[in-house]
Protein backbone atom coordinates (compact mmCIF):
# COMPACT_ATOMS: atom_id res chain seq x y z
CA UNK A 1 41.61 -32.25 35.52
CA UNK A 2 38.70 -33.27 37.44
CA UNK A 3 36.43 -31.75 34.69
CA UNK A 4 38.07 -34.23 32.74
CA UNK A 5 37.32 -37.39 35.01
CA UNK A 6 34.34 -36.53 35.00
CA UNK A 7 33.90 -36.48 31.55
CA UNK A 8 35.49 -39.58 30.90
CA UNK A 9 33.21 -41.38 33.66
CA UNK A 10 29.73 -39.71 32.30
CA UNK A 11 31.30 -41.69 28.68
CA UNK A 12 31.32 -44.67 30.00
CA UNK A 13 28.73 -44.75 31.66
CA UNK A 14 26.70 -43.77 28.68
CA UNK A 15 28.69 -46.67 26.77
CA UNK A 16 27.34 -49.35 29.27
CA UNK A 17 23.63 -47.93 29.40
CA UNK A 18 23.16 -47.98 25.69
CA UNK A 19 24.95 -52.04 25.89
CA UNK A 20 21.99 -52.89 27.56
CA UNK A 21 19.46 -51.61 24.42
CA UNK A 22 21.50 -52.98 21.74
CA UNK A 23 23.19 -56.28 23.35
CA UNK A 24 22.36 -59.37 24.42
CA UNK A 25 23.59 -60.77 27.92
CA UNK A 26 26.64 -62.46 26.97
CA UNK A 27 27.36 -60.01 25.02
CA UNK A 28 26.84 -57.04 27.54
CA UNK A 29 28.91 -59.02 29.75
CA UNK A 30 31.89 -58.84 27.53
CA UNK A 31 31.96 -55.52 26.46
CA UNK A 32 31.48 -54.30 29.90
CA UNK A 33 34.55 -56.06 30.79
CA UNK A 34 36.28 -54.57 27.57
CA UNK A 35 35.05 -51.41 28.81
CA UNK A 36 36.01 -51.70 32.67
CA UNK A 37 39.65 -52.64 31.13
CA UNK A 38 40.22 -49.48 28.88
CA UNK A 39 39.37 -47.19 32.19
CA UNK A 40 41.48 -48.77 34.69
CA UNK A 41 44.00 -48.21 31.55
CA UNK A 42 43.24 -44.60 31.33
CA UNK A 43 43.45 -44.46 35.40
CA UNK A 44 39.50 -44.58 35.87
């Protein structure tokens, strides 16, 4: 299970590293929250 996490964490933290290429602020801002959401969902 922890191989899992940690899986899962590496994922979204690839997610909000590529925002910052492709996104402007406001943007960024958004789907980082979208993002932060759908983890604490998933128990990240």
């Amino acid at each position: 299970m922890t191989n899992v996490i940690s899986i899962q964490h590496d994922l979204i933290e690839t997610y909000r590293q590529d925002f910052s290429k492709y996104a402007p602020f406001t943007e960024k801002r958004s789907l980082n929250q979208a993002l932060s959401s759908m983890a604490r969902k998933c128990g990240l």
